[in-house]
N, C-alpha and C. Protein backbone atom coordinates (compact mmCIF):
# COMPACT_ATOMS: atom_id res chain seq x y z
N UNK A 1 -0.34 24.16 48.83
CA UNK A 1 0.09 23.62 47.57
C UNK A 1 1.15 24.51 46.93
N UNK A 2 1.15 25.76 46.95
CA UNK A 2 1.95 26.96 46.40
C UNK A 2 3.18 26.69 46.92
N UNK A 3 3.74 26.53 48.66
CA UNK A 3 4.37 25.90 49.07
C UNK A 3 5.52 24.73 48.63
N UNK A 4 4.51 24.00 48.15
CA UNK A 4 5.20 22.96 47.44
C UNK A 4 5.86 22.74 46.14
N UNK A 5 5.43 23.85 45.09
CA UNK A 5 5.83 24.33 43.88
C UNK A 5 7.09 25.05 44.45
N UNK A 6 6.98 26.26 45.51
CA UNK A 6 8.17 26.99 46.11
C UNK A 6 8.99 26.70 46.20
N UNK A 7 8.99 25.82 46.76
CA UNK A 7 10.04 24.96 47.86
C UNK A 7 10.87 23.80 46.69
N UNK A 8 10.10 23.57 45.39
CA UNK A 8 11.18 22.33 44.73
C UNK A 8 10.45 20.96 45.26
N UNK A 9 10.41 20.93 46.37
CA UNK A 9 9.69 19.80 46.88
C UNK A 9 8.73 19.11 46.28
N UNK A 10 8.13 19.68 45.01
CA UNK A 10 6.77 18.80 44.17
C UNK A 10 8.23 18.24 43.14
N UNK A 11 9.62 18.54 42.57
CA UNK A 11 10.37 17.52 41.73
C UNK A 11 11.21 17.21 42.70
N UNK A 12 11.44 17.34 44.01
CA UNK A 12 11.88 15.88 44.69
C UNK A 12 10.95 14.86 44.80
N UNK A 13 9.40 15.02 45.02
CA UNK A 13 8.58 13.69 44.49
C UNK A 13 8.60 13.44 43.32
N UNK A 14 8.85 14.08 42.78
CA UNK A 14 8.73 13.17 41.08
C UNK A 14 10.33 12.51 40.66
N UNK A 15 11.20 12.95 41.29
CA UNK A 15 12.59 12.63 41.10
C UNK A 15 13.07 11.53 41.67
N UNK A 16 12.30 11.01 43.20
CA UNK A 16 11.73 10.22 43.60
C UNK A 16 10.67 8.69 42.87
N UNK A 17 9.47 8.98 42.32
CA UNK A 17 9.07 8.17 41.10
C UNK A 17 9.73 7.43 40.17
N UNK A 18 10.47 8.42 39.85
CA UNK A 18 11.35 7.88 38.72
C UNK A 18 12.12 7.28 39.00
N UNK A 19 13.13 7.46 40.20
CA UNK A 19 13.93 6.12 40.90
C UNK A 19 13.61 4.97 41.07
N UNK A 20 12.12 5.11 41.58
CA UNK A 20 11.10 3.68 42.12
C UNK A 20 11.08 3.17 40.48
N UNK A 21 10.42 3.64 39.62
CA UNK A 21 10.47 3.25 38.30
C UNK A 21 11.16 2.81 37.61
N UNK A 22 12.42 3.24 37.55
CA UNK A 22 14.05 2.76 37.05
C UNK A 22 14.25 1.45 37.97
N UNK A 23 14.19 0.97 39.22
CA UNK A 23 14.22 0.29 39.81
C UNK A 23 13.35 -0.49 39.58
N UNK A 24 12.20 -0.88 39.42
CA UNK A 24 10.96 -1.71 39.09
C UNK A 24 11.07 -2.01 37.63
N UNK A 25 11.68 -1.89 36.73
CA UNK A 25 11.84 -1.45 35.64
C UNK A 25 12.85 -2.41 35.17
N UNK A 26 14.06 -2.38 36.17
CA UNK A 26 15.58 -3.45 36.30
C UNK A 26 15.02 -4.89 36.65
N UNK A 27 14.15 -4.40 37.74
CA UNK A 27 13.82 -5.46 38.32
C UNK A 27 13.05 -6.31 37.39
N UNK A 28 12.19 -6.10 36.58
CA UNK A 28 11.02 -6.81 35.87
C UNK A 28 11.82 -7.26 34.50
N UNK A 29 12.68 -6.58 34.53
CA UNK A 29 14.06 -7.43 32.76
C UNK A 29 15.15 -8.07 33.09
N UNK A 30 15.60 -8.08 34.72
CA UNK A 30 16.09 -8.72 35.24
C UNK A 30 15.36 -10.54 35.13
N UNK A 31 14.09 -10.38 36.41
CA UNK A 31 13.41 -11.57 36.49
C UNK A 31 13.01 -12.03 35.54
N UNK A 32 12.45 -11.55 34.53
CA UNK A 32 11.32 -11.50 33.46
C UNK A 32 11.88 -11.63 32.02
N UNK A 33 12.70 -10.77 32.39
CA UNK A 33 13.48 -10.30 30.66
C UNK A 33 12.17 -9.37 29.93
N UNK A 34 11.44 -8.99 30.50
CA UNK A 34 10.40 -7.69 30.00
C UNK A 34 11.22 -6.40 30.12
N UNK A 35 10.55 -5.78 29.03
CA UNK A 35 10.94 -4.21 28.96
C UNK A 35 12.13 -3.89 28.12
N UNK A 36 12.52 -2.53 28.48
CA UNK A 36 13.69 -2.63 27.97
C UNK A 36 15.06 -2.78 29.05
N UNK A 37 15.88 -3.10 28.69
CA UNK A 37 17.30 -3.32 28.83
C UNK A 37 17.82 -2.05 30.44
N UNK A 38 18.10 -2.10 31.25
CA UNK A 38 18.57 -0.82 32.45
C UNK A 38 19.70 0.06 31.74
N UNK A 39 20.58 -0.29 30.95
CA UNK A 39 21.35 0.18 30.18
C UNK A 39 20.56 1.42 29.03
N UNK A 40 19.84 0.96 28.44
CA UNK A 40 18.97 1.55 27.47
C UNK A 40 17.80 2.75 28.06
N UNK A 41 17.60 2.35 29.46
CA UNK A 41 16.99 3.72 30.29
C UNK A 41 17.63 4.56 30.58
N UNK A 42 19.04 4.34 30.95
CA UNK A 42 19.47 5.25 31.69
C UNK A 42 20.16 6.98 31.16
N UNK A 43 19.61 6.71 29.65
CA UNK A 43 20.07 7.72 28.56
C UNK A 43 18.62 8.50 29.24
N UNK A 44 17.36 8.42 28.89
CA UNK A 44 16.25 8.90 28.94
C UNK A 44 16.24 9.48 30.25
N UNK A 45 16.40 8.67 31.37
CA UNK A 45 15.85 9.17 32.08
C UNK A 45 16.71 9.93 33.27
N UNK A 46 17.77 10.14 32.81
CA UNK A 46 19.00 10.64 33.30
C UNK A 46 18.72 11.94 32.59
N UNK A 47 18.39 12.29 31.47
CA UNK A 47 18.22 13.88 30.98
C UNK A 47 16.72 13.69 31.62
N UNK A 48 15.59 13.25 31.33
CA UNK A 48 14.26 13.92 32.30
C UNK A 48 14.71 14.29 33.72
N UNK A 49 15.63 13.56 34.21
CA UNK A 49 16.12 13.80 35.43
C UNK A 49 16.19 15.59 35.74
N UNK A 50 17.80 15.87 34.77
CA UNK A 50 18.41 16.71 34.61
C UNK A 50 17.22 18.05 34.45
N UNK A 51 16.31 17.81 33.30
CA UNK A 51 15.45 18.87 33.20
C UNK A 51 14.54 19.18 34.37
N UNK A 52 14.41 17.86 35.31
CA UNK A 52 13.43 18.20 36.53
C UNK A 52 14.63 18.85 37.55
N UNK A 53 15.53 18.73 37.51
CA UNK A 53 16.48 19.60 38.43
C UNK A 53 16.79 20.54 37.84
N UNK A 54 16.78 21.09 36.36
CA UNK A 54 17.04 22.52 36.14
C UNK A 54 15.39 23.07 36.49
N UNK A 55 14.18 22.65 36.63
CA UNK A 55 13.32 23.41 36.72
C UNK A 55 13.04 23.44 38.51
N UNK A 56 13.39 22.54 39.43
CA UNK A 56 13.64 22.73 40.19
C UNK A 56 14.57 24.18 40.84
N UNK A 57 15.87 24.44 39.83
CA UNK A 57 16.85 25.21 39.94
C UNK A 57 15.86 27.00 39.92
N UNK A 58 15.26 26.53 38.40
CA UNK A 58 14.62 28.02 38.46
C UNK A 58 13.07 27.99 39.85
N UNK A 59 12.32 26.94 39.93
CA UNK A 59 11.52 27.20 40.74
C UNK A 59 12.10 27.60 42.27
N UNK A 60 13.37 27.62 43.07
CA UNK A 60 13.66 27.98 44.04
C UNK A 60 14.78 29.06 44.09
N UNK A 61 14.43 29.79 42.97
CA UNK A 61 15.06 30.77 42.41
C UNK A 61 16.90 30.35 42.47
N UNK A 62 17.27 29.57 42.09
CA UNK A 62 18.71 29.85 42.50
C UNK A 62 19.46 30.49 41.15
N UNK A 63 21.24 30.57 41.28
CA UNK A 63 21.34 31.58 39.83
C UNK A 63 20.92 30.65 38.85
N UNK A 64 20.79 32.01 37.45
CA UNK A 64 21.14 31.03 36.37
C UNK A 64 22.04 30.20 36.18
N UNK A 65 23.05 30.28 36.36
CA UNK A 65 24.33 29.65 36.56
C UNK A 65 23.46 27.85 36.67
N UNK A 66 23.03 27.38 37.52
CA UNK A 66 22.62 26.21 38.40
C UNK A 66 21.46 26.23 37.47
N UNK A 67 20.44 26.77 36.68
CA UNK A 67 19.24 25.81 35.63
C UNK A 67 20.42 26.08 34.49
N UNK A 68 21.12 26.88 34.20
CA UNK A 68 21.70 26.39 32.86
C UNK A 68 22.53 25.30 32.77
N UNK A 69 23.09 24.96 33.98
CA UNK A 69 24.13 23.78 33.94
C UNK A 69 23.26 22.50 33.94
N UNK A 70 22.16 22.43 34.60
CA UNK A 70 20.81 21.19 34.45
C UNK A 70 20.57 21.24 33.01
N UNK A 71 19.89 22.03 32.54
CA UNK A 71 19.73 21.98 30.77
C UNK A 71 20.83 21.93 29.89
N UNK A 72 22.43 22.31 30.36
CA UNK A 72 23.29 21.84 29.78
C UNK A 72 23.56 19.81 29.99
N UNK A 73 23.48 19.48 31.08
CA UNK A 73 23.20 17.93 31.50
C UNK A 73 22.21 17.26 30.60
N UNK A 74 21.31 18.19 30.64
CA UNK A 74 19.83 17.20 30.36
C UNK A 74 19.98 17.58 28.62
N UNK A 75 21.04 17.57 28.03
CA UNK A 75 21.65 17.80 26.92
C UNK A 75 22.58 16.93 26.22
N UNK A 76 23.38 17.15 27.28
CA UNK A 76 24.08 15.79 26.96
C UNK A 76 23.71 14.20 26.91
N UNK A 77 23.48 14.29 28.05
CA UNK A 77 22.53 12.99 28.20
C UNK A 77 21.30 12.29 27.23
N UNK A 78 20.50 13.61 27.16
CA UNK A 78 19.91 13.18 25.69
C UNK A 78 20.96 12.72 24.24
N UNK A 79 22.07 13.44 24.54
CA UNK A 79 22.83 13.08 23.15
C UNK A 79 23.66 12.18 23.24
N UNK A 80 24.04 11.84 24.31
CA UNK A 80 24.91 10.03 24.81
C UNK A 80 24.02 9.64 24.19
N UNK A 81 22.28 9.45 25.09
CA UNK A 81 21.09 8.49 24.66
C UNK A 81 20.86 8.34 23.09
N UNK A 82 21.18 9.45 22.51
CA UNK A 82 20.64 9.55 21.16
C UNK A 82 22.04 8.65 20.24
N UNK A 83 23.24 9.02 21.05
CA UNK A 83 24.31 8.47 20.30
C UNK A 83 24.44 6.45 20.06
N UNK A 84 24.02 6.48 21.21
CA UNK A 84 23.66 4.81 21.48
C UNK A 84 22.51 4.09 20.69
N UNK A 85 22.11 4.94 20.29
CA UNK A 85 20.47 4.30 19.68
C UNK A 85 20.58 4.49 18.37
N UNK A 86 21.10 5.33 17.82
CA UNK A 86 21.87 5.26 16.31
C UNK A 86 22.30 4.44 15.87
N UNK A 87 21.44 3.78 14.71
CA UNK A 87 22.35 2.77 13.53
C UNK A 87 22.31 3.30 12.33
């Protein structure tokens, strides 16, 4: 299990999830018109993204350089998302 924390490999499965999810997600407001909008996810979950690849960055030790530029992403992205949702 330690392994798998090491290695990054436990947020390529979860980075993974969230694709399937974003996808199931299109799909069900597509057919359905349930949920919200694919446009309206892609603020959210484009910075959770970002933060699971900056913690990825520090869990396989790489430089700072590479988690600060993920938490700089998962920054912006929150603030596109936040800019769009503002009235």
């Amino acid at each position: 299990m330690s392994e798998l924390f090491a290695s990054g490999r436990v947020v390529d499965a979860i980075l993974a999830l969230i694709v399937v999810e974003a996808v199931l997600l299109a799909f069900l407001h597509r057919r359905r018109g349930l949920g919200v909008p694919p446009a309206d996810l892609l603020g959210y979950l484009a910075s959770g993204a970002a933060l699971l690849l900056a913690l990825r960055s520090a869990l396989v030790g790489a430089p700072w350089i590479s988690t600060a530029f993920w938490l700089a992403a998962a920054l912006v992205a929150h603030l596109v998302d936040l800019a769009r949702r503002w009235r």
